[in-house]
Protein backbone atom coordinates (compact mmCIF):
# COMPACT_ATOMS: atom_id res chain seq x y z
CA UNK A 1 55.97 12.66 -7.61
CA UNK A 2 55.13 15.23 -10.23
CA UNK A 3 52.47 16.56 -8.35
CA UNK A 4 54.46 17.30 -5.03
CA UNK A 5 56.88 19.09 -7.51
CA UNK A 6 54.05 21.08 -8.63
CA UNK A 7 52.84 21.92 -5.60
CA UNK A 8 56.21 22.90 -3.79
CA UNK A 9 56.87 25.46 -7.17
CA UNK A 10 52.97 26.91 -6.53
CA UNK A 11 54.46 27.53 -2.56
CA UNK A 12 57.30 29.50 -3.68
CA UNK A 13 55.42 31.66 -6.29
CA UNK A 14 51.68 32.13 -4.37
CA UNK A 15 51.92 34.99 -2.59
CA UNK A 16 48.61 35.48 -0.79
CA UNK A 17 45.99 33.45 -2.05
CA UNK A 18 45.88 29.52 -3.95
CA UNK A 19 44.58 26.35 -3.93
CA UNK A 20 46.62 23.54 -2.09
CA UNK A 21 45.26 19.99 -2.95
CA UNK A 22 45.22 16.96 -0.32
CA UNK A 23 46.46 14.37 -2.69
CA UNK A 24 45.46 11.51 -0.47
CA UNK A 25 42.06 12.54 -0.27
CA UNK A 26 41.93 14.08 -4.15
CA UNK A 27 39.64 11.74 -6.40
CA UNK A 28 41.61 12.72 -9.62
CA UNK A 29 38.16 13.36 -11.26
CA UNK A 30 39.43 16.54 -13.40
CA UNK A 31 36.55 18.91 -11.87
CA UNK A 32 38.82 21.34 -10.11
CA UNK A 33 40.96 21.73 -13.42
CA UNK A 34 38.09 22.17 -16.01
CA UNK A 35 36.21 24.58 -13.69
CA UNK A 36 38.94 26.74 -12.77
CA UNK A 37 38.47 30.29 -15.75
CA UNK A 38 41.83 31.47 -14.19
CA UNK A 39 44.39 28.84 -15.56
CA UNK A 40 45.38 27.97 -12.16
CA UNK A 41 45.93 24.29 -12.93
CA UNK A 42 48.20 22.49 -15.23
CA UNK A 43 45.79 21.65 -17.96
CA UNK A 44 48.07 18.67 -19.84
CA UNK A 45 47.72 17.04 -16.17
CA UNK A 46 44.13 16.41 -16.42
CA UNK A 47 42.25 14.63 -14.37
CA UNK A 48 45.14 15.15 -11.52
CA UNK A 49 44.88 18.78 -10.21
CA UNK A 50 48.24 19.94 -10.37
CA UNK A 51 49.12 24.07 -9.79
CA UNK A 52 51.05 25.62 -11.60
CA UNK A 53 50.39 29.31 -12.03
CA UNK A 54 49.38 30.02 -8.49
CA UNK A 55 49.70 33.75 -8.93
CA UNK A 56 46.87 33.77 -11.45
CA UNK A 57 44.15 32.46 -8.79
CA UNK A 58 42.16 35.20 -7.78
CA UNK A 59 42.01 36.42 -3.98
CA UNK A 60 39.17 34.81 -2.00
CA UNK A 61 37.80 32.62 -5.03
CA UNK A 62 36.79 28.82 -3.91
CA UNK A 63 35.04 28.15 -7.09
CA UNK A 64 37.37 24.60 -7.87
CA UNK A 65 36.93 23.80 -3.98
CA UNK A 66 33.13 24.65 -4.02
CA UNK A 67 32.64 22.05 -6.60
CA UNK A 68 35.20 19.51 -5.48
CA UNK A 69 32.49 17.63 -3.23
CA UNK A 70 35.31 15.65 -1.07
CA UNK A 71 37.41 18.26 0.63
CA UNK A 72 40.39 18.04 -0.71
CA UNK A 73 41.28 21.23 -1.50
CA UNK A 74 42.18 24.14 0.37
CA UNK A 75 43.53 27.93 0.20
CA UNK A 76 46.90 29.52 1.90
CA UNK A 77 45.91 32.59 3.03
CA UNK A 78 42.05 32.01 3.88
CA UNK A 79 40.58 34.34 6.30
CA UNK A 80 36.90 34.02 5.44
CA UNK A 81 35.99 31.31 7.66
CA UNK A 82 35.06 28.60 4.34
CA UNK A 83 35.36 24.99 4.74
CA UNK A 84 35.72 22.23 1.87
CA UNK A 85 32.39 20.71 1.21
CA UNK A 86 31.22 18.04 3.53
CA UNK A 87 31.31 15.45 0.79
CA UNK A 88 27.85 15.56 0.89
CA UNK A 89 27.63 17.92 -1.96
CA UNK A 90 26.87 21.39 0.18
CA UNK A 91 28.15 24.08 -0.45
CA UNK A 92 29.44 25.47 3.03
CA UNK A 93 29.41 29.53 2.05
CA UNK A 94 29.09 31.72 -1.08
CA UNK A 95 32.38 32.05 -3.31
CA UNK A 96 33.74 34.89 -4.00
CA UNK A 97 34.58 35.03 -7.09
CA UNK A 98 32.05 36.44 -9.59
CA UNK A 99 32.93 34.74 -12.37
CA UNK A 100 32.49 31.33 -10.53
CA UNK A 101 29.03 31.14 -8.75
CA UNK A 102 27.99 27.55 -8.61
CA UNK A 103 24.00 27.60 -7.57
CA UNK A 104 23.85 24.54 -5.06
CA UNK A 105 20.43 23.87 -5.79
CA UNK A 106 21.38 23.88 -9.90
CA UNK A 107 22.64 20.70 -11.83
CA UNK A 108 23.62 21.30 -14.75
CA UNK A 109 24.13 18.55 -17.56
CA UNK A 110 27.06 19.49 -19.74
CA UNK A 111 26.99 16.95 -23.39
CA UNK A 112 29.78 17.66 -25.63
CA UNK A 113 30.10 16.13 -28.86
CA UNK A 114 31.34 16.65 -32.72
CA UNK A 115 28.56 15.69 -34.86
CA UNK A 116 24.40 14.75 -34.46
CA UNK A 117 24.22 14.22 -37.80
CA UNK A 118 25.97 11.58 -39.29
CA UNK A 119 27.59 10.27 -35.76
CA UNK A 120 25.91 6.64 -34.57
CA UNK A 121 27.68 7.09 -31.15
CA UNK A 122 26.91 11.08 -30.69
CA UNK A 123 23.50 10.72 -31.92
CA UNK A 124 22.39 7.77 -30.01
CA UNK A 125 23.64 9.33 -26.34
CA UNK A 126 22.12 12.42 -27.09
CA UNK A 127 18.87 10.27 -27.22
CA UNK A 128 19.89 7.79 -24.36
CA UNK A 129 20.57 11.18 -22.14
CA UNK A 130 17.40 13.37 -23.11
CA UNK A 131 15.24 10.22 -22.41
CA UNK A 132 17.30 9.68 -18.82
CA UNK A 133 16.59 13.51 -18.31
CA UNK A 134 13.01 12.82 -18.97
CA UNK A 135 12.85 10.58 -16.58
CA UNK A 136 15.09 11.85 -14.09
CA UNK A 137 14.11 15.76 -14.07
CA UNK A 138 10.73 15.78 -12.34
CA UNK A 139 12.03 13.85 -9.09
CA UNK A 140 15.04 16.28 -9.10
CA UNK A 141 12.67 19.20 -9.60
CA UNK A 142 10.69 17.52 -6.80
CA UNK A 143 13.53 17.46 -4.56
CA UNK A 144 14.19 21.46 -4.98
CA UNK A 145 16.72 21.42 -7.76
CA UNK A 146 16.53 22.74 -10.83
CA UNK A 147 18.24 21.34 -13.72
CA UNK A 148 19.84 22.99 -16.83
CA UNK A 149 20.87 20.88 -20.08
CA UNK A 150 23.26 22.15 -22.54
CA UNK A 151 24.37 20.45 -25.70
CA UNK A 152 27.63 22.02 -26.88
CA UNK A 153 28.85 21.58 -30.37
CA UNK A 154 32.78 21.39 -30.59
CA UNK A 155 33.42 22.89 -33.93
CA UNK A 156 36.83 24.37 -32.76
CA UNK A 157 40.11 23.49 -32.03
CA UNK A 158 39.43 26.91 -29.60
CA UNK A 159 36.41 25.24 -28.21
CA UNK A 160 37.93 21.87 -27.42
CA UNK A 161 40.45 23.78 -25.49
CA UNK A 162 37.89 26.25 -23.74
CA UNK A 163 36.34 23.14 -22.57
CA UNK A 164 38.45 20.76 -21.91
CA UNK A 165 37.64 18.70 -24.19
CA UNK A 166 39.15 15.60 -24.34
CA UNK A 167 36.96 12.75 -26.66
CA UNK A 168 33.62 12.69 -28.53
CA UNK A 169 31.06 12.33 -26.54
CA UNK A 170 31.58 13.34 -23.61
CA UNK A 171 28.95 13.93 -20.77
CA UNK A 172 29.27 16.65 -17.53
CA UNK A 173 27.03 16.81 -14.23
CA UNK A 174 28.41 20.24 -12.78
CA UNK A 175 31.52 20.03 -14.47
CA UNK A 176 32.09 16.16 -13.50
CA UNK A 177 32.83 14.07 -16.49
CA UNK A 178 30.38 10.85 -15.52
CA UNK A 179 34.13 9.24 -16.69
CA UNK A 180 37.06 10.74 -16.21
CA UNK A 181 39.41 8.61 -17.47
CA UNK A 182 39.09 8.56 -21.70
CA UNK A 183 38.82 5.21 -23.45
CA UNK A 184 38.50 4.86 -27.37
CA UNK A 185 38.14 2.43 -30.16
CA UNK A 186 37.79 2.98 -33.92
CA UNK A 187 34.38 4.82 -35.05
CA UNK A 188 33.18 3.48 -38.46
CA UNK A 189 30.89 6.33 -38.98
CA UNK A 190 33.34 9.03 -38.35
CA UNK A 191 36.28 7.24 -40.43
CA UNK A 192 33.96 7.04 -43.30
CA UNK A 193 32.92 10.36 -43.34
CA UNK A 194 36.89 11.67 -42.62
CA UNK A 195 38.74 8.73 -44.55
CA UNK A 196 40.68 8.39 -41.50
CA UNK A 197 40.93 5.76 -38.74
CA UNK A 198 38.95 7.90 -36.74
CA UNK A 199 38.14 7.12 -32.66
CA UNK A 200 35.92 8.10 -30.55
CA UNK A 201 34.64 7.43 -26.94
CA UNK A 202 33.48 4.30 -25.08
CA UNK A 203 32.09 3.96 -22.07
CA UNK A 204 33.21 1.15 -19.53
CA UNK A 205 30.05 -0.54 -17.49
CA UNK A 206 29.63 -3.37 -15.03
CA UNK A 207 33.00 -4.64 -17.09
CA UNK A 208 31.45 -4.43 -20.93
CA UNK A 209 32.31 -1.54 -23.15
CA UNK A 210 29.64 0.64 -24.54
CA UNK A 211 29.73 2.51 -27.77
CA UNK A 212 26.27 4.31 -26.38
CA UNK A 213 26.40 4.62 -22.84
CA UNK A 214 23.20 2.55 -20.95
CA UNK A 215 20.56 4.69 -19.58
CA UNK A 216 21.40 2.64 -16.19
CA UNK A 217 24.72 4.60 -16.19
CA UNK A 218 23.74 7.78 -17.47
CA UNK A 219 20.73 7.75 -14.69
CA UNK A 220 23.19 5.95 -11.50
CA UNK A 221 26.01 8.92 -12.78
CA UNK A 222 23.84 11.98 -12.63
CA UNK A 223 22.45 10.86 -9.19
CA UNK A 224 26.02 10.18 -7.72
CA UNK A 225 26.99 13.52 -9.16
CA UNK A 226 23.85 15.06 -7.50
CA UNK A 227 23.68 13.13 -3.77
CA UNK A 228 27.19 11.18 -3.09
CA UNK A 229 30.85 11.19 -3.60
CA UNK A 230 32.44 9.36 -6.72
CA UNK A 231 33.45 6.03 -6.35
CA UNK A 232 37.01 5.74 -7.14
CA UNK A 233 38.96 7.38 -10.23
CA UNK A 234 35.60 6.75 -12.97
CA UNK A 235 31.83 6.48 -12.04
CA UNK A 236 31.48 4.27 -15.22
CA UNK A 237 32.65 1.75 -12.47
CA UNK A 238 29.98 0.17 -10.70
């Protein structure tokens, strides 16, 4: 209900150009809101795409709906002749908006954690993902995309806010988290080190929780990403 209330406010304050987001078809998966640079979207809503400051979107920008790979968002106002994504992950024109410029033929592998030094959890994804990428990268390179890794230290509560960021570690393919929804349990490493009950992130697979995510999911993720639509609200679900 909160997000037709939302959505009914965004109508009476847009006045030429925003987003409007088919809840019915929306997948909830948080890219459209963690994308967006113009604070469109209701950030404490995350992963449900919710508008509410409409007049901040800029005119003729579809950078949330030219990563949103299922359609379900459209803009009031459109002239330009664009069209939501097929769901096949093309990109049907060339946004507008400078400061959002997706590259189709780009992946880009977002990992986002606290510590790599003293961390069991952070340090052993960051090994379970460059090994997957190892793998993985030549047959994507083969196929005509490139791929671009970036490991992003959080040291700031100003960086966990540029980004979104939710819980340690936490793992992006073009802005999708590979699981949207955050699960947590106490991390011994981190509460020795802070002298806190300290938790961290889990990762749910084939039923069985994973303090390290398996290379199975990291690999099956990145390739749904990449080539299909996500399955439901988490791709940690197989």
């Amino acid at each position: 209900m909160y997000s037709m209330h939302y959505k009914q406010l965004s109508y009476r304050r847009a006045k030429t150009w925003y987003p409007v987001i088919d809840y019915l078809t929306c997948l909830e998966c948080g890219t459209c809101v963690i994308n967006c640079p113009h604070s469109v979207f209701d950030s404490a809503k995350i992963p449900s795409p919710v508008v509410l400051n409409a007049e901040f979107c800029i005119d003729h920008c579809h950078g949330c709906g030219n990563r949103y790979q299922v359609g379900a968002i459209t803009y009031v106002g459109d002239d330009t002749g664009w069209n939501p994504p097929n769901g096949m992950g093309q990109i049907e024109s060339t946004p507008h908006c400078s400061c959002v410029e997706p590259s189709e033929r780009t992946i880009t592998i977002d990992y986002l954690y606290l510590d790599l030094k003293t961390c069991d959890r952070c340090i052993g994804t960051d090994k379970a993902l460059e090994e997957v990428l190892l793998t993985l990268t030549p047959t994507l390179r083969l196929a005509g995309y490139d791929v671009e890794y970036r490991k992003i230290e959080v040291k700031t509560a100003e960086l966990a806010e540029q980004f979104q960021f939710l819980s340690s570690p936490t793992i992006r393919v073009n802005g999708w988290d590979i699981c949207s929804t955050v699960k947590e349990n106490s991390c011994g490493c981190c509460g020795e080190i802070s002298g806190t009950n300290t938790q961290c992130r889990i990762f749910e697979y084939n039923g069985e929780n994973y303090e390290v995510p398996p290379k199975e999911l990291l690999a099956k993720s990145i390739f749904q990403a990449v080539f299909g639509i996500p399955k439901g609200k988490c791709s940690c679900e197989s």
